[in-house]
Protein backbone atom coordinates (compact mmCIF):
# COMPACT_ATOMS: atom_id res chain seq x y z
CA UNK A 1 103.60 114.40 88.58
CA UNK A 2 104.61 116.62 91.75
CA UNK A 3 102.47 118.93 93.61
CA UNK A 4 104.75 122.15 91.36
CA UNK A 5 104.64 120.73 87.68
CA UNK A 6 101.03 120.38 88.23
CA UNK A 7 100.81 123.59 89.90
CA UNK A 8 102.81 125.36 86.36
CA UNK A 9 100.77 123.72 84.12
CA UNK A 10 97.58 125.58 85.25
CA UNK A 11 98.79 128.68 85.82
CA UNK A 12 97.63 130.39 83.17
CA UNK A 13 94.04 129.55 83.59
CA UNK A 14 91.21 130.70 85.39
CA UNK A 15 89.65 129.70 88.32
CA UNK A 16 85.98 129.84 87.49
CA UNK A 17 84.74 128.43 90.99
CA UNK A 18 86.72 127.28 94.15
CA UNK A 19 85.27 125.39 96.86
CA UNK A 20 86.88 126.49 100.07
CA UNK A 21 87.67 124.75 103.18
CA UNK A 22 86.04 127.60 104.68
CA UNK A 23 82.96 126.78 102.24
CA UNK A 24 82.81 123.69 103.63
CA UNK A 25 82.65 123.98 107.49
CA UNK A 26 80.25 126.92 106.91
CA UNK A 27 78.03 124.31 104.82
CA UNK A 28 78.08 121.54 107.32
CA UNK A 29 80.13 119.59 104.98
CA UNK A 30 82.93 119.66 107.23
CA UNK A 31 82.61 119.34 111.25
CA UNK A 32 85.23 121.61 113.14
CA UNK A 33 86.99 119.62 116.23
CA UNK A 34 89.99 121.18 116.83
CA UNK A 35 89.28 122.44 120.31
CA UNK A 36 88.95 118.65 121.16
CA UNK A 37 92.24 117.76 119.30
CA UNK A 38 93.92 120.59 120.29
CA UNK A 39 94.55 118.76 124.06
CA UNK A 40 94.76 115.71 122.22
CA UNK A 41 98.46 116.84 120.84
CA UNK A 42 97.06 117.94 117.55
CA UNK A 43 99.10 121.51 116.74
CA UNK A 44 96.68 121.99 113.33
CA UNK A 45 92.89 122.64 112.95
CA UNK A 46 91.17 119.29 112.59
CA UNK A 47 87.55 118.36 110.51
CA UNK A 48 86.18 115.63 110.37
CA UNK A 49 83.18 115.19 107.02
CA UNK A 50 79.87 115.18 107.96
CA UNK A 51 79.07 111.48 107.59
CA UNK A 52 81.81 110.54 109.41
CA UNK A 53 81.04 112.73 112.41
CA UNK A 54 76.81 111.40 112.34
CA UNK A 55 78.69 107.86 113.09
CA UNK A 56 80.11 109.36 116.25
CA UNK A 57 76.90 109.27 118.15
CA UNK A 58 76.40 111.98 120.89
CA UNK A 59 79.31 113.32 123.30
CA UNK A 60 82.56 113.75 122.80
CA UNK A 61 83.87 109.77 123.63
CA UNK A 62 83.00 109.21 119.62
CA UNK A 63 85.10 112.15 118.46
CA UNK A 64 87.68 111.67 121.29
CA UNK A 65 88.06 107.53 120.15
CA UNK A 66 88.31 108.78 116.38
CA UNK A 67 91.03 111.68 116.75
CA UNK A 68 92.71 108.71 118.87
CA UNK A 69 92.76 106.14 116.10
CA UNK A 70 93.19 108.92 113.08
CA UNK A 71 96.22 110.46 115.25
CA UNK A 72 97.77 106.71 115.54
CA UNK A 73 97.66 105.86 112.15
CA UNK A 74 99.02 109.27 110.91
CA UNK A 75 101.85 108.37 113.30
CA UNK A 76 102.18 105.15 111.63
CA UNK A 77 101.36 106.19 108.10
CA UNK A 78 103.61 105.12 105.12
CA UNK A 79 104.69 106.83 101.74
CA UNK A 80 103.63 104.70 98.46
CA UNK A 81 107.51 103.11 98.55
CA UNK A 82 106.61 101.57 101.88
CA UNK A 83 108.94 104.25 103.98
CA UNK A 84 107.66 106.23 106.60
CA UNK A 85 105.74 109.83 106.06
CA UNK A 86 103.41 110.26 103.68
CA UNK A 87 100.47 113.24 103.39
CA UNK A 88 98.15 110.26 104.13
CA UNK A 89 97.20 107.68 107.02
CA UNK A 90 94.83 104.95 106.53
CA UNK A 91 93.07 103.18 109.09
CA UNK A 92 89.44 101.38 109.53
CA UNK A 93 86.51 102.71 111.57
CA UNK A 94 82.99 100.95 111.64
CA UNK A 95 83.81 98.74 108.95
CA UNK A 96 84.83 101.48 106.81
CA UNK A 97 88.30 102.29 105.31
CA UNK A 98 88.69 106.43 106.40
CA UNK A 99 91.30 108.28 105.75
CA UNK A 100 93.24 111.50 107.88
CA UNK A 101 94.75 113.72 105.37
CA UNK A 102 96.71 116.72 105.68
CA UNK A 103 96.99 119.53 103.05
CA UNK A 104 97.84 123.69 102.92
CA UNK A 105 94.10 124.53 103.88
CA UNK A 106 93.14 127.83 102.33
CA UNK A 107 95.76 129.67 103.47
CA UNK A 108 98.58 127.54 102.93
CA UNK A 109 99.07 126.59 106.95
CA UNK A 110 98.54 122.89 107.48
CA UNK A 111 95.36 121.37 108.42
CA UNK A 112 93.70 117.93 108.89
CA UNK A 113 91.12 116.19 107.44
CA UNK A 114 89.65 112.93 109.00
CA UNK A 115 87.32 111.27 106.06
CA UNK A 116 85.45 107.93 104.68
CA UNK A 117 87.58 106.97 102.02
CA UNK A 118 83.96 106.73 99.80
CA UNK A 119 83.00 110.09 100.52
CA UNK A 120 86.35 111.47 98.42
């Protein structure tokens, strides 16, 4: 089902709670890094969840090496078919399989989201 069928067949309810992007940065859930990916060529805000960033360590050599690899394999990501594109790129850090996702945000403009596939 596409991203608009799903979208129709809720439109007549009611959103009873919503957990914002916004909500989550301001909860620590979420760690903000876009000034460091901003140089980095990323042209979007970028988080990165919470127990992903803790594996970072201190300084910015952690966060730099992760945009690094997350930017990489959303160069290299691949739709479902196999083809190039996708909303998704996959890669492995620390053993883990993580994730760098990119969706509306709360206002509809793109953002990223670098992520342990576990903590979805």
């Amino acid at each position: 089902m596409d991203k608009n069928n799903s979208a129709q067949i809720f439109k007549d309810f009611e959103v009873i709670s919503a957990y914002t992007r916004a909500d989550a940065l301001a909860d620590g859930v979420l760690i903000e890094v876009s000034e460091i990916a901003r140089p980095m060529g990323f042209l979007v805000p970028v988080a990165i969840n919470e127990r992903l960033f803790h594996t970072l360590g201190d300084g910015l050599e952690g966060v730099e090496a992760l945009l690094h690899k997350a930017g990489t394999s959303w160069v290299d990501r691949k739709e479902d078919d196999g083809t190039p594109g996708g909303s998704y790129g996959f890669f492995d850090w620390n053993g883990e399989k993580t994730a760098i996702s990119v969706d509306g945000g709360d206002d509809g403009n793109g953002v990223f989201t670098i992520y342990f596939l576990s903590d979805r």
